[in-house]
Protein backbone atom coordinates (compact mmCIF):
# COMPACT_ATOMS: atom_id res chain seq x y z
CA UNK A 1 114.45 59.26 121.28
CA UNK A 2 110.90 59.29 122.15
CA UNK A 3 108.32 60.47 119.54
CA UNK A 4 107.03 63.70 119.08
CA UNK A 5 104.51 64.84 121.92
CA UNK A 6 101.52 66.98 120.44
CA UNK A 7 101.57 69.84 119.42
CA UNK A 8 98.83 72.56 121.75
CA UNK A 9 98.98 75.78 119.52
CA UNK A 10 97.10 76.53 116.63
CA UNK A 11 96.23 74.48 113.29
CA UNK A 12 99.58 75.11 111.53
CA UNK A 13 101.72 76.59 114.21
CA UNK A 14 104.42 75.07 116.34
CA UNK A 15 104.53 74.83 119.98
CA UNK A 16 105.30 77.94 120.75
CA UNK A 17 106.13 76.93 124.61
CA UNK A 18 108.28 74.03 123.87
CA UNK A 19 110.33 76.61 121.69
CA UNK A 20 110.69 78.95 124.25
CA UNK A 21 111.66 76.37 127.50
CA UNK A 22 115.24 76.84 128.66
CA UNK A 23 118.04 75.23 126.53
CA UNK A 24 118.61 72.60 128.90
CA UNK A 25 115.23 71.24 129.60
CA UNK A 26 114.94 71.18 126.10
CA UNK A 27 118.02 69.16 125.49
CA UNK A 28 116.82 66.46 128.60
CA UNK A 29 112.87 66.63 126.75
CA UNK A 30 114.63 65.81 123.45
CA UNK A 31 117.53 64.29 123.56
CA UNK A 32 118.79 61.20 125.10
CA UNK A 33 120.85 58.03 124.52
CA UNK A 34 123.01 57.11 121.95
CA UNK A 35 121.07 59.40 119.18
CA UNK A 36 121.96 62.14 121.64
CA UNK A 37 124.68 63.53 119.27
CA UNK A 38 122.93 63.85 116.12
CA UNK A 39 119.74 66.36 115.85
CA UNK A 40 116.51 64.97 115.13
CA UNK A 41 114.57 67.10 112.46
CA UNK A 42 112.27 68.28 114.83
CA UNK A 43 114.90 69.66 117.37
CA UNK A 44 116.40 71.30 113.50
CA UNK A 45 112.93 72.66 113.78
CA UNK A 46 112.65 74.01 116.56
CA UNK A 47 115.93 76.14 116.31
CA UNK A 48 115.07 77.32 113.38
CA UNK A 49 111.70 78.69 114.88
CA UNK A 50 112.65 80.11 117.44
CA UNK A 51 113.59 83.65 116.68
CA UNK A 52 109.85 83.42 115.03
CA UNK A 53 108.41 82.49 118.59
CA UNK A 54 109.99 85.06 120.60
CA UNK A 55 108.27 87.54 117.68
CA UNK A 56 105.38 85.81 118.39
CA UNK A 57 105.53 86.26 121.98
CA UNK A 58 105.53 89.99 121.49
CA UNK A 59 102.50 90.39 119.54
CA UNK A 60 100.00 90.95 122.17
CA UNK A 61 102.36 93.18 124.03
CA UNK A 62 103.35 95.25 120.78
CA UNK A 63 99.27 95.34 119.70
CA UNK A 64 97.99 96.44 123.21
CA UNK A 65 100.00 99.44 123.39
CA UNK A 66 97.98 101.03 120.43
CA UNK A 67 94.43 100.61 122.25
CA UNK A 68 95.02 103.81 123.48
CA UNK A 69 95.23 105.25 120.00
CA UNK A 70 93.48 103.14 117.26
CA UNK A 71 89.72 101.85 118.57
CA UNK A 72 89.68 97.77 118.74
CA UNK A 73 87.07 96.13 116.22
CA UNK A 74 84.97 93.58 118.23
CA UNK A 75 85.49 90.11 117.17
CA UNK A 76 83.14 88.20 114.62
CA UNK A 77 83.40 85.01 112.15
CA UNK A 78 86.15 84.93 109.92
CA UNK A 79 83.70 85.26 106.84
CA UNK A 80 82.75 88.43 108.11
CA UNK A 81 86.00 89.96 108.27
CA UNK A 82 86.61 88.54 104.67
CA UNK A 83 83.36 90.29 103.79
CA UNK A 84 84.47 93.66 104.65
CA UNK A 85 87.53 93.69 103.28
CA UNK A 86 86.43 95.57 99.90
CA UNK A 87 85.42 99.28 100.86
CA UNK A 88 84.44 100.15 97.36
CA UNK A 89 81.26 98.28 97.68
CA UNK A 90 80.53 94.94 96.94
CA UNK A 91 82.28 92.40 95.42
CA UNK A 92 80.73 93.35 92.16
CA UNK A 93 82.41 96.49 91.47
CA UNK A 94 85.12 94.95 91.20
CA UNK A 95 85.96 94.11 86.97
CA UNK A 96 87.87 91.36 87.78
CA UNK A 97 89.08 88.38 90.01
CA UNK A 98 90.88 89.90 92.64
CA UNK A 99 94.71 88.77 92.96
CA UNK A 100 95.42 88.30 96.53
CA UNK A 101 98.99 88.03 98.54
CA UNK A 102 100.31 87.41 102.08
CA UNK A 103 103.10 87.41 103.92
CA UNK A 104 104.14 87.40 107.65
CA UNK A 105 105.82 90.72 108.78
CA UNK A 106 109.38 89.81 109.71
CA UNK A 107 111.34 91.87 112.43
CA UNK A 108 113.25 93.98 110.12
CA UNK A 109 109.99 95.11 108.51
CA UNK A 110 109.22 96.97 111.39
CA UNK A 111 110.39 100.20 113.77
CA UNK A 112 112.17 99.50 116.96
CA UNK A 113 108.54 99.24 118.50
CA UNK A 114 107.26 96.54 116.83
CA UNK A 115 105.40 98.64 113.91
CA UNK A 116 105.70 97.58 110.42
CA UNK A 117 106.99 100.83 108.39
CA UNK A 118 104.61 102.12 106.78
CA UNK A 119 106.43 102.04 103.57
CA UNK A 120 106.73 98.29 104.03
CA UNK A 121 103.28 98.17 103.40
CA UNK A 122 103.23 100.20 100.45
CA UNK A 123 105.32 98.31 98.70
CA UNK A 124 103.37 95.32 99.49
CA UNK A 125 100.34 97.20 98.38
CA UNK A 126 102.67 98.43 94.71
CA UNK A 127 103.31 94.69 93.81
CA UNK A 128 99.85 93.36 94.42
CA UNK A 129 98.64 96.21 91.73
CA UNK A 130 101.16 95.99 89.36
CA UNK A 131 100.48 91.85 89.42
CA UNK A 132 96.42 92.12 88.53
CA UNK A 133 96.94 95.06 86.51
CA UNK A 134 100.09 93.96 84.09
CA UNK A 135 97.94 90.32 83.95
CA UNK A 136 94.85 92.64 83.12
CA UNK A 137 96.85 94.76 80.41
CA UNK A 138 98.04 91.06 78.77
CA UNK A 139 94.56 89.25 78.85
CA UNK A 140 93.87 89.88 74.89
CA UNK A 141 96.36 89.25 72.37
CA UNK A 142 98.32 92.31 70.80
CA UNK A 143 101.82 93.73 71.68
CA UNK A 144 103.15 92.51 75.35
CA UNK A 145 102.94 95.17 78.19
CA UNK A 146 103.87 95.74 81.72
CA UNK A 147 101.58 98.10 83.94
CA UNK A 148 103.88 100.74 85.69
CA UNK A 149 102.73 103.10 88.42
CA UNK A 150 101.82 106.72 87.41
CA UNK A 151 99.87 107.64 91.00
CA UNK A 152 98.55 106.47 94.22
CA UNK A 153 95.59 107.86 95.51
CA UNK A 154 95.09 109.23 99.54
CA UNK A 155 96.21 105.83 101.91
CA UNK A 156 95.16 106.30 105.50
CA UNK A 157 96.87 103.78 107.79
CA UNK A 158 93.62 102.49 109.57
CA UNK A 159 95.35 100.58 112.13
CA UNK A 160 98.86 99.26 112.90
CA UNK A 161 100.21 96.06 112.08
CA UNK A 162 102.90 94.61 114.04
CA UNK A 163 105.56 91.71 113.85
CA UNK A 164 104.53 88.32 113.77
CA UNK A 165 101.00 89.31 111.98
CA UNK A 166 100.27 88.03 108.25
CA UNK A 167 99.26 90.82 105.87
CA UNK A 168 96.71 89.42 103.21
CA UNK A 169 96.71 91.88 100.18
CA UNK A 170 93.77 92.15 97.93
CA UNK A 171 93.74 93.84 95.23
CA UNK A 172 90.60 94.32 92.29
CA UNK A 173 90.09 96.31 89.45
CA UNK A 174 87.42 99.39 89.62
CA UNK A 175 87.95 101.50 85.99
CA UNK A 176 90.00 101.46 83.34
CA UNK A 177 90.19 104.22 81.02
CA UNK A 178 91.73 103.83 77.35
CA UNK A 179 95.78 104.19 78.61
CA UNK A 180 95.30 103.61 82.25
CA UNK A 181 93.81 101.35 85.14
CA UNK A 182 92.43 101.74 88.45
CA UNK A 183 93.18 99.34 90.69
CA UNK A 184 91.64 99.06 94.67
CA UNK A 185 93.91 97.60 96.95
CA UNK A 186 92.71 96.53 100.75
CA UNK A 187 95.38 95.41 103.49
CA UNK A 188 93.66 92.67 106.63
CA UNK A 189 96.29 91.35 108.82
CA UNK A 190 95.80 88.18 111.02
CA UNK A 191 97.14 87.72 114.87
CA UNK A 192 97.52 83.84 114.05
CA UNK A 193 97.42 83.25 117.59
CA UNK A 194 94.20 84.51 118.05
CA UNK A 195 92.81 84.46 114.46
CA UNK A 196 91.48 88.21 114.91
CA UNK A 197 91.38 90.18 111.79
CA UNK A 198 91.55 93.53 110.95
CA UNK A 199 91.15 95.63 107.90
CA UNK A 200 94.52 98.47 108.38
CA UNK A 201 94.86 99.97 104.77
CA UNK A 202 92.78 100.48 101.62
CA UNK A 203 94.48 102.39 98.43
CA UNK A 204 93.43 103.59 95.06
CA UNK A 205 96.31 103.08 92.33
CA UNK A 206 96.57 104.21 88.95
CA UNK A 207 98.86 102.21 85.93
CA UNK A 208 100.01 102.47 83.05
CA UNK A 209 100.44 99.62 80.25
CA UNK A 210 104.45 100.51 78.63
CA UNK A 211 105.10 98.37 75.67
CA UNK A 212 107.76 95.89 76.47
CA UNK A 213 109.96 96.72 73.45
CA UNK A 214 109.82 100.40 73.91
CA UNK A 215 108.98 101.33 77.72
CA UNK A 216 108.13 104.74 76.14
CA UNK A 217 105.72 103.66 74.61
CA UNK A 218 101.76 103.88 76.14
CA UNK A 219 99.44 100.64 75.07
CA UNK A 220 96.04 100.81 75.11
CA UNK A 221 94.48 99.11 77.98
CA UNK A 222 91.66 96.13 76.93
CA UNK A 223 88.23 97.06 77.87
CA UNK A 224 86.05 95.85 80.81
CA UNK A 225 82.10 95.24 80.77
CA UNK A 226 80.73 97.42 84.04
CA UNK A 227 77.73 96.15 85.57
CA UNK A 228 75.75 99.12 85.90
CA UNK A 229 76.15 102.39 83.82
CA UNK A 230 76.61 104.76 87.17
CA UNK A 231 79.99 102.69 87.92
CA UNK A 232 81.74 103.49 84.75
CA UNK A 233 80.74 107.21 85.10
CA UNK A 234 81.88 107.48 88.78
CA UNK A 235 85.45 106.12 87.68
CA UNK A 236 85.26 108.86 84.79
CA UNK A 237 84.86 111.42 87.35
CA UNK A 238 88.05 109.69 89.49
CA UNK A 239 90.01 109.45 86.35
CA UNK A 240 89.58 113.08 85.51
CA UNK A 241 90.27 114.79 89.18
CA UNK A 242 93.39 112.53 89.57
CA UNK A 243 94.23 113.16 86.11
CA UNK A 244 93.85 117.24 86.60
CA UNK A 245 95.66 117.07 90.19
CA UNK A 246 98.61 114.60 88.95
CA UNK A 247 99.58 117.98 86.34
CA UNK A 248 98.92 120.63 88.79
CA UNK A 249 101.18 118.81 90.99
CA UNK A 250 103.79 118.22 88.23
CA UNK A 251 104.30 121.72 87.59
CA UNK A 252 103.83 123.18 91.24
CA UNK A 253 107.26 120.70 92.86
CA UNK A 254 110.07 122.63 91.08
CA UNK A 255 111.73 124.07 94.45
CA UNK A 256 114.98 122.18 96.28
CA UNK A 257 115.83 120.99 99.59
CA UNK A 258 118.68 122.67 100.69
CA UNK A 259 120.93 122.32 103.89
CA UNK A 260 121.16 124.87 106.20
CA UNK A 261 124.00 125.28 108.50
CA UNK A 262 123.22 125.30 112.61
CA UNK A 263 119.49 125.43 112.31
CA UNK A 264 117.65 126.23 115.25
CA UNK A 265 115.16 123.21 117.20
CA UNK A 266 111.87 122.83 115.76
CA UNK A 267 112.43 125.51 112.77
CA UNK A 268 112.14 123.43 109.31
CA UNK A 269 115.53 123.15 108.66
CA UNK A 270 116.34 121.61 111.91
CA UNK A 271 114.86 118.32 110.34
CA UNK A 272 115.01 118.25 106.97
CA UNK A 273 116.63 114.81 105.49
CA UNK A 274 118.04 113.80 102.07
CA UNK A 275 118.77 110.10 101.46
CA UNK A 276 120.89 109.22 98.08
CA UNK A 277 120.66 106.29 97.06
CA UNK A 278 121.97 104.03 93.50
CA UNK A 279 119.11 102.29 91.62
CA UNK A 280 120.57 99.01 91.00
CA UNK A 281 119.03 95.79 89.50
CA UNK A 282 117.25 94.72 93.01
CA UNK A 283 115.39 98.07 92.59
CA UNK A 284 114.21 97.76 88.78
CA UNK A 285 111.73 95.18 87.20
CA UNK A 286 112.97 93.43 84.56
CA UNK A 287 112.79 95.98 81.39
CA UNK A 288 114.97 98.68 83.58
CA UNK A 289 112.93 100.92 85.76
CA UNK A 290 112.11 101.06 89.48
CA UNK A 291 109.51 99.54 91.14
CA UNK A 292 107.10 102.29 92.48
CA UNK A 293 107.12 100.30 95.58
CA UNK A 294 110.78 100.83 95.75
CA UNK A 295 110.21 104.30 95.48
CA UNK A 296 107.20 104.99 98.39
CA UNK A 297 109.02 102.93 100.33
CA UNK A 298 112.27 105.05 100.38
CA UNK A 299 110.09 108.17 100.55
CA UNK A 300 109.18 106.48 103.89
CA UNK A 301 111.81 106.33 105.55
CA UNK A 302 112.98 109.75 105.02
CA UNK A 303 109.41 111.23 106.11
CA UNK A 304 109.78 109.07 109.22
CA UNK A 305 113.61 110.56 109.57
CA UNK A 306 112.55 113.97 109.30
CA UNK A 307 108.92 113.31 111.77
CA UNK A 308 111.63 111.67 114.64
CA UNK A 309 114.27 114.68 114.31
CA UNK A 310 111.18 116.87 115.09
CA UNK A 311 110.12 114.96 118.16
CA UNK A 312 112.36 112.42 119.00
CA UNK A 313 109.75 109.75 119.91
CA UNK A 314 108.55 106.95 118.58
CA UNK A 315 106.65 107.95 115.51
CA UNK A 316 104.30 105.86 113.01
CA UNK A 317 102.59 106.44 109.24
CA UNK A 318 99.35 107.67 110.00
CA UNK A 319 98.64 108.73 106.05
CA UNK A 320 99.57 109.20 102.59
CA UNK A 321 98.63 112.25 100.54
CA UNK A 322 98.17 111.11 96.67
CA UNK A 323 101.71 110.44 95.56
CA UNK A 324 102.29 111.51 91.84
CA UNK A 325 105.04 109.27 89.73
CA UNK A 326 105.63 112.34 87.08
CA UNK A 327 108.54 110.33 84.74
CA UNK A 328 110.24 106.84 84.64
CA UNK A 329 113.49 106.10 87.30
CA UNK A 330 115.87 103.90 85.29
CA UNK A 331 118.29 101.48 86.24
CA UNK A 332 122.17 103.33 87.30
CA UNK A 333 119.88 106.55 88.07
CA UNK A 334 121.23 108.24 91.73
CA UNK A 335 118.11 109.45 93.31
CA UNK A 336 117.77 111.86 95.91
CA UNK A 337 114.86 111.76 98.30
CA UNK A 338 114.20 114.78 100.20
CA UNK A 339 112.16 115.62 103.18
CA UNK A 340 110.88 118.49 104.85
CA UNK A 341 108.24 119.91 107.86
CA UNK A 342 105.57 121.34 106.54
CA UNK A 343 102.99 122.10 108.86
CA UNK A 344 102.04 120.77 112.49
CA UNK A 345 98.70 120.63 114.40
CA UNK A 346 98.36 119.47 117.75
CA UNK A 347 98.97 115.39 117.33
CA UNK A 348 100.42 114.99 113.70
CA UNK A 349 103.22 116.35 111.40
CA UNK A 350 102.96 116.70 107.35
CA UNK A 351 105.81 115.87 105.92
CA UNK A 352 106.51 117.07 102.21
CA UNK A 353 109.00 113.94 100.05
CA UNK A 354 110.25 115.05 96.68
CA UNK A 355 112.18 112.27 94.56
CA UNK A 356 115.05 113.91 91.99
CA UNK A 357 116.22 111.45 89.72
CA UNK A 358 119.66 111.92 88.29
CA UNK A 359 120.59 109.95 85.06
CA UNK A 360 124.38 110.05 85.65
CA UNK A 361 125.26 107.44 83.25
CA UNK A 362 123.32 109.57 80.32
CA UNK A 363 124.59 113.25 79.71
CA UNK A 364 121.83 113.79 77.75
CA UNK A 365 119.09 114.38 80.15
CA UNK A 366 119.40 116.46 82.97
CA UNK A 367 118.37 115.98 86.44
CA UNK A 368 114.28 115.57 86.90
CA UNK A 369 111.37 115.61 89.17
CA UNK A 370 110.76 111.91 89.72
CA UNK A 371 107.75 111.70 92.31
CA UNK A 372 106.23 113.85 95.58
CA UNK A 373 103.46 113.10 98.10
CA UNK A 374 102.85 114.66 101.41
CA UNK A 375 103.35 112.08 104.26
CA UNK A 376 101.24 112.51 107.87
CA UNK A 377 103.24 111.01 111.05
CA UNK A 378 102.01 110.80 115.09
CA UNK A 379 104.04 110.55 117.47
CA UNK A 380 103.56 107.89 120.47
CA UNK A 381 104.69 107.78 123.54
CA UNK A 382 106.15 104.20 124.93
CA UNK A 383 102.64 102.60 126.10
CA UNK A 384 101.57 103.89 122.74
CA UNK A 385 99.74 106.58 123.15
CA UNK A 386 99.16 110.18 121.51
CA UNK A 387 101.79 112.74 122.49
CA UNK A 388 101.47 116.36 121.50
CA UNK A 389 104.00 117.29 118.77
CA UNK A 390 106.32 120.16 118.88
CA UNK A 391 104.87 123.37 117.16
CA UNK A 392 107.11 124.10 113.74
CA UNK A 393 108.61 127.19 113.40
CA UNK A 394 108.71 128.40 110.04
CA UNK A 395 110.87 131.12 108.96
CA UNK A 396 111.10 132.09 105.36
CA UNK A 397 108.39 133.28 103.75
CA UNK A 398 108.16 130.14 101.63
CA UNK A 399 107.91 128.37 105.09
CA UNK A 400 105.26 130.48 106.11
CA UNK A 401 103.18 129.50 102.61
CA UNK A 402 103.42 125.53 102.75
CA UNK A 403 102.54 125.97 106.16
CA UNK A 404 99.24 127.92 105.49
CA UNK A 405 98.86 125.23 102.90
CA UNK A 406 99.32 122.20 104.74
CA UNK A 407 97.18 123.78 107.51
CA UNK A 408 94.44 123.73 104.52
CA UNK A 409 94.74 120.56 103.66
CA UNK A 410 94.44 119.76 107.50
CA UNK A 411 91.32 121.02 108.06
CA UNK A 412 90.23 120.09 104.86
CA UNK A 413 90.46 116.22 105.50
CA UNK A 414 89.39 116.32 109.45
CA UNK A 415 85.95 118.48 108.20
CA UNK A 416 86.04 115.43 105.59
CA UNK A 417 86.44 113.04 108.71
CA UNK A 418 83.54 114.39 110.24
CA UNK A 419 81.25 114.65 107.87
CA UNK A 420 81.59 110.71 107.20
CA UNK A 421 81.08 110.10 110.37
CA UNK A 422 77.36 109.36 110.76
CA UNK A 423 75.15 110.68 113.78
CA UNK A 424 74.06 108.60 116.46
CA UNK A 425 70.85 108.04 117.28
């Protein structure tokens, strides 16, 4: 067999055009004589590759389709896209040594488009925060903690990500208040065919240190040293307003999904969704509750459900309201995640996701209020761009409210757009 010819793609990558040549030129190009019968390691390697080429292959096509929608950074060093990766500021309000993950986005991490769910990426953004935080919570010797997640600020979905592309996660410590930590986390992924880079989410999260021996139990977080007095009373004022909000919120999501029978198109029960599903061990860290992750990324799915019942298109995250973790989901809880319409503008949907917890293997506590956010979809047409969404229909008069409430909340954040947007000269 004759030796390996070179390899033409990237530092690190295979040839992606040897993996994809016809079965039987590939057999004549690697295979002849008497070793014939027995694989060589690099034709193992190739096989096993190739389902990652063909995702490969589609990267361009899957990214181009969403130049229509999402504006296309020009290109630069690699430093510089490094550089801008924390939004906060500069590297130095940041209180610790960042903890950074990555991981390439696999097919079934995405839509049938090519999109990575948008709750794929929350969860990736969860674990990156609950790493720097629980190592942050254990960095002085006392009683051992692990940092759970009690909130997660507004996430707007910057710009899609796609199969084939490596996420890099980043996440740094900004405040940390006597029983809680915030934690900024910034998403970049990398075409590594081209090497372009892009920055596509940036979230706030808030923890919690719970005593490993009692998870009831709230630990003291150690302190930091800020390096200027104005950053420690700017994360005050975010630890009070999210503080404030997180009870308002608490109290406000007592209603129920229900099901209606024969709703009519477009009208909110028309595509509502409920997904039950059995915490099991997979879902829980190792002291018995879920992951938040777990959790946004199930409250997902059903937003994106309920957003493709309403237009049956291709839909795709475009933000987050703050979602509020209110108690604890333990291990053999049955959780229900419900979703609803609550208002529509021209080009996007809100979608309201409550999370009921039911402890089935406890009789002592009744069914609770888990977690809620407020999830924003758009809905694309097939070369990926902006399609007008079907006007909701609200009928009850408690349809009629969230809708002049989510309508607020609308206009609220586009005048917010706008006003960060600066003039041109």
């Amino acid at each position: 067999m004759a030796p390996p010819g070179p390899i033409h793609s990237a530092p690190g990558l295979p040839d992606t055009c040897a993996l994809l040549q016809p079965p039987a030129a590939a057999a004549a190009a690697s295979m002849s004589g008497p070793a014939a019968e027995t694989p060589s390691a690099i034709q193992i390697c190739r096989m096993k590759l190739l389902p990652w080429a063909l995702c490969l292959r589609g990267l361009r096509r899957s990214a181009a389709a969403w130049k229509y929608l999402v504006p296309r950074s020009s290109k630069g060093p690699r430093e510089r896209c490094w550089a801008s990766i924390w939004t906060v500021g500069t590297k130095s309000d940041l209180l610790s040594e960042p903890c950074v993950t990555a991981r390439i986005m696999r097919p079934d991490d995405a839509n049938v488009a090519g999109n990575v769910h948008g709750g794929t990426i929350l969860k990736m953004i969860e674990e990156a925060g609950a790493i720097i935080s629980t190592r942050h919570c254990n960095s002085q010797n006392g009683e051992r903690c692990v940092a759970a997640l009690a909130r997660v600020e507004r996430t707007d979905f910057l710009s899609p990500m796609c199969i084939g592309e490596v996420a890099h996660v980043s996440a740094g410590i900004t405040y940390t208040s006597k029983h809680s930590v915030e934690v900024q986390v910034n998403v970049l992924s990398e075409n590594i065919l081209t090497g372009t880079k892009k920055l596509t989410n940036k979230a706030t999260l808030w923890y919690v240190p719970l005593s490993l021996k009692n998870v009831d139990k709230v630990l003291e977080v150690p302190p930091v040293v800020y390096s200027r007095q104005e950053q420690e009373e700017e994360g005050r004022k975010r630890y009070e307003a999210q503080k404030l909000e997180r009870m308002e919120t608490k109290w406000r999501n007592g209603d129920i999904v229900q099901p209606v029978l024969n709703p009519e198109p477009n009208t909110v029960s028309y595509s509502q969704s409920s997904l039950i599903h059995l915490v099991g061990p997979s879902d829980c860290t190792l002291h018995g509750f879920v992951h938040g992750g777990v959790t946004m990324k199930l409250m997902d799915e059903v937003a994106g459900i309920v957003a493709a019942r309403h237009c049956k298109t291709n839909i795709v995250t475009a933000s987050v309201d703050a979602i509020n973790f209110h108690d604890k989901i333990r291990k053999g809880c049955v959780i229900t995640i419900s979703g609803r319409m609550t208002f529509t503008s021209n080009k996007s949907m809100e979608i309201e996701v409550l999370v009921d917890a039911d402890p089935v293997v406890d009789n002592s506590q009744k069914r609770y209020r888990a977690a809620s956010a407020f999830f924003t979809y758009v809905s694309l047409s097939q070369e990926g761009k902006p399609l007008p969404v079907p006007q909701l229909v609200p009928e009850t008069e408690d349809e009629k409210k969230r809708f002049e409430e989510g309508k607020g909340r609308y206009l609220q954040m586009k005048a917010k757009r706008q006003g960060q947007v600066e003039p041109q000269p």
